[in-house]
Protein backbone atom coordinates (compact mmCIF):
# COMPACT_ATOMS: atom_id res chain seq x y z
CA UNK A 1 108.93 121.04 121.75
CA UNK A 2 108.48 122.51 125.51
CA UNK A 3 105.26 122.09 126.96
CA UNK A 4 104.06 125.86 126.90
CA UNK A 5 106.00 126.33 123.57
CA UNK A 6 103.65 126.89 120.96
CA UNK A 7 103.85 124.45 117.46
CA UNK A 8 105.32 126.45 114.38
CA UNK A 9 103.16 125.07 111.41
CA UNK A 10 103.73 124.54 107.50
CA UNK A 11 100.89 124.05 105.15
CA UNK A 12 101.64 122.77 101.91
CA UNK A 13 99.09 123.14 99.58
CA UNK A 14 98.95 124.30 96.21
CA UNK A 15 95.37 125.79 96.04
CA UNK A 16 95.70 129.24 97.44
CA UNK A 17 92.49 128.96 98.72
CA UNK A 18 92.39 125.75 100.51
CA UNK A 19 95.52 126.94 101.94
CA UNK A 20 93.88 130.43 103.12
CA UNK A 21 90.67 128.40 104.77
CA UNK A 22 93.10 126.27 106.56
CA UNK A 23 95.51 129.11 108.13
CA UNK A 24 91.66 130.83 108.84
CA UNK A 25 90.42 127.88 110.89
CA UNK A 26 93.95 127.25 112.52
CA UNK A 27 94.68 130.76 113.48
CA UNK A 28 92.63 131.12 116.96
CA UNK A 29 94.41 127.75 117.69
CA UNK A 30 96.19 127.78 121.53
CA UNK A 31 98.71 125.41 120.67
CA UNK A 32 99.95 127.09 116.95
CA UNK A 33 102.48 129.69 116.73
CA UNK A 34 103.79 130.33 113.51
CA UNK A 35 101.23 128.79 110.58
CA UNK A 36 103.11 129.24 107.51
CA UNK A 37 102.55 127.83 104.07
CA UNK A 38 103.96 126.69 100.54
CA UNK A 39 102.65 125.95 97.26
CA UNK A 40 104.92 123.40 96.30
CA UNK A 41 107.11 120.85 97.11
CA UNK A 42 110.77 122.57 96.67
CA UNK A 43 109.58 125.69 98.58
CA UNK A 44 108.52 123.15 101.61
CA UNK A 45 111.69 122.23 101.37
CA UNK A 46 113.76 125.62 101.16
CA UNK A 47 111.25 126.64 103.50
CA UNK A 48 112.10 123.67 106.29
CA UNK A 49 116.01 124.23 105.71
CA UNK A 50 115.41 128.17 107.51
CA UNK A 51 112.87 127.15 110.20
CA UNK A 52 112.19 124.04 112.12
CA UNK A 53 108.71 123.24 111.56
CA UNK A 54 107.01 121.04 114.72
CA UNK A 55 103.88 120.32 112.46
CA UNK A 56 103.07 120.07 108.68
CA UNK A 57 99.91 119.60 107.14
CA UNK A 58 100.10 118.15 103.28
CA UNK A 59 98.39 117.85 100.22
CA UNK A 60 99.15 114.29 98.59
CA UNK A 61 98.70 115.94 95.30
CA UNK A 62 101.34 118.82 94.73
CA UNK A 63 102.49 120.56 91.13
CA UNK A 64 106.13 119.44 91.33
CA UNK A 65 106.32 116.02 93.83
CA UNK A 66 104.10 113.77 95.87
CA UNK A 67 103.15 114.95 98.78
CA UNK A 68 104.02 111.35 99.84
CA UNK A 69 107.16 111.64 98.46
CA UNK A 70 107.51 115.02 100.28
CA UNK A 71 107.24 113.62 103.54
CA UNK A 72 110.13 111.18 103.04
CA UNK A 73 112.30 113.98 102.10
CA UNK A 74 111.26 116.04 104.64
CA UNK A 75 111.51 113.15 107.33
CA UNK A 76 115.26 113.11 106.48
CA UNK A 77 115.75 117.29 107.49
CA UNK A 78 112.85 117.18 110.54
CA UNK A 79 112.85 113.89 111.76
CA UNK A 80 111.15 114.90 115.23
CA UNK A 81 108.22 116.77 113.08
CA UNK A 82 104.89 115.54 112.83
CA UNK A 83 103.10 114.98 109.71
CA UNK A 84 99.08 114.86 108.38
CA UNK A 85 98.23 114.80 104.79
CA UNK A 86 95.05 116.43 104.01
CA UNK A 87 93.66 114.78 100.91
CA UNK A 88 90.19 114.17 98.32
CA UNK A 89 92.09 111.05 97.00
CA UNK A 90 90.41 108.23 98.44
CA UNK A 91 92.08 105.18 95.74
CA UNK A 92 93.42 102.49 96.63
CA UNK A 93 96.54 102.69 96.25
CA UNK A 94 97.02 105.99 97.33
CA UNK A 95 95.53 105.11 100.63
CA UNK A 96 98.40 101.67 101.37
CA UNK A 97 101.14 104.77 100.04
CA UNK A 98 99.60 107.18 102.89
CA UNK A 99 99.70 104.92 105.66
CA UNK A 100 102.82 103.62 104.67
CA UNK A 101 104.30 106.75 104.20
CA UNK A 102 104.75 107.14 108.53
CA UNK A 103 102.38 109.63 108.43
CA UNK A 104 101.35 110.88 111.78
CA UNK A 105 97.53 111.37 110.90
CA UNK A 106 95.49 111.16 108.04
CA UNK A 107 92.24 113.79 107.43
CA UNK A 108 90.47 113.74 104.19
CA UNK A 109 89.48 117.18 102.70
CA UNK A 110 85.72 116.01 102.90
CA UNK A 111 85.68 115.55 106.72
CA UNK A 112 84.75 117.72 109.21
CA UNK A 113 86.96 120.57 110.40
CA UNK A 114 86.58 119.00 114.00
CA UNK A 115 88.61 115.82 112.40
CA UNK A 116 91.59 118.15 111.61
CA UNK A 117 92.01 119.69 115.01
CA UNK A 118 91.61 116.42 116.54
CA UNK A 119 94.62 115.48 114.03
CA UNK A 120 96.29 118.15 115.27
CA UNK A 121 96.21 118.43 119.02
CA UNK A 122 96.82 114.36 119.18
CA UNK A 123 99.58 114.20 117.06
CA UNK A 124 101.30 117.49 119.03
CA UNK A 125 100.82 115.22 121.79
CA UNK A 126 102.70 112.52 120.43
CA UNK A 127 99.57 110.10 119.09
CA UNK A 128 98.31 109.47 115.93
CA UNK A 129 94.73 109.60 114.13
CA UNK A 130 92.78 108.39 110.92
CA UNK A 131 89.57 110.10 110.44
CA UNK A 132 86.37 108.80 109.84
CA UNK A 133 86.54 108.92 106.42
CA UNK A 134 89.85 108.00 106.08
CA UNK A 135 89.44 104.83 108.15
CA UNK A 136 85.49 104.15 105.90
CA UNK A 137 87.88 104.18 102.82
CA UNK A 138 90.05 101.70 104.15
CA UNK A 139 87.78 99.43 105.29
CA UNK A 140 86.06 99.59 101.96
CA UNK A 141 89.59 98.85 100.47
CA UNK A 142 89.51 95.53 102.50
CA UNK A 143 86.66 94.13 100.69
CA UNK A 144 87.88 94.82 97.51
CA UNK A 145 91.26 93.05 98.25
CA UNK A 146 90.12 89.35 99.05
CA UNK A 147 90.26 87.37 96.15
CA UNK A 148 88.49 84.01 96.12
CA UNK A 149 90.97 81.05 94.84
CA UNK A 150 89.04 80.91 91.61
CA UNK A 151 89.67 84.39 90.66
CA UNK A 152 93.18 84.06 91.55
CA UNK A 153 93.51 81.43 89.08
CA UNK A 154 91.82 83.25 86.13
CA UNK A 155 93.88 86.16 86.91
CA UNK A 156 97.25 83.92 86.95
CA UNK A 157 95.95 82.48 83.30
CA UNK A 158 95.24 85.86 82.52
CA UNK A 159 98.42 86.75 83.18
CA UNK A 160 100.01 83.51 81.36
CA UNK A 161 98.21 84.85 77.53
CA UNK A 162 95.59 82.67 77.69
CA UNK A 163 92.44 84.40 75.76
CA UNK A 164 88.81 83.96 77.40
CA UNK A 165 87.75 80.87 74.75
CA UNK A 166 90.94 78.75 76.51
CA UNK A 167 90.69 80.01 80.27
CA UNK A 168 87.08 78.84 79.65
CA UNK A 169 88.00 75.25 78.31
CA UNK A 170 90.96 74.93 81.49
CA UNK A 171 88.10 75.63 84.06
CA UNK A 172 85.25 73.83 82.40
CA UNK A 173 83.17 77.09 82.28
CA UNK A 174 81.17 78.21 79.16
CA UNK A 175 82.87 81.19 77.80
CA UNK A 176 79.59 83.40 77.58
């Protein structure tokens, strides 16, 4: 993309209107041309094979594929596009599958509307960016994952069959 050239823009969300308060807060935007949008995954993709989309903002939760799953398809037909998923999932796992998608910014739907312009106009400019939230959620995520060496070996007996009564007796702990 030139520098005065403005970005062309798909939205892919399925909730007509999430989708309509997005292209409403984007439209006065200085650096967004086209803002387009689809309601699922295979008309992203139909969608993408007639115009070259510079930008595309995507819901992780979409009627007919994962939006996470989407952007590895769509990676493969726009590899110079940029990608945010705007998102209320907040798990775990969905989180690791977000980051590790390549996704160029991450913006939950509960953050400000500041944090999705900022998304915007950093990765148009070739950064990246994890909003507050977003980056809260992770950090919560990181307590959760350390496991002390004792519960790692309850887990692996676990694991092995054993019932509560003989995990008990194996780590000299009263069953209660």
């Amino acid at each position: 993309m030139q520098q005065n050239e403005k970005a062309h823009l798909l939205i892919i969300e399925d909730h007509d209107i999430v989708a309509l308060g997005l292209k409403t807060l984007l439209a006065s935007s200085t650096s967004l041309g086209i803002i387009d949008n689809a309601t699922t995954a295979r008309q992203a993709m139909e969608k993408t094979v007639k115009q070259h989309f510079d930008l595309y903002i995507i819901d992780v939760e979409l009627p007919d594929m994962s939006g996470i799953d989407l952007v590895t398809s769509l990676k493969t037909l726009s590899p110079d596009s940029a990608f945010i998923f705007h998102t209320v999932h907040d798990e775990m796992w969905t989180l690791r599958q977000m980051m590790n998608s390549g996704a160029d910014a991450i913006v939950m739907k509960s953050d400000d509307t500041t944090e999705l312009l900022t998304a915007i106009n950093r990765v148009l400019n070739g950064g990246n960016y994890f909003s507050s939230r977003y980056r809260q959620a992770c950090e919560q995520m990181e307590q959760f994952q350390t496991l002390s060496s004792r519960e790692i070996e309850v887990l692996q007996l676990i694991a092995d069959g054993l019932m509560t009564r003989d995990i008990a007796r194996r780590l000299f702990v009263s069953d209660n």
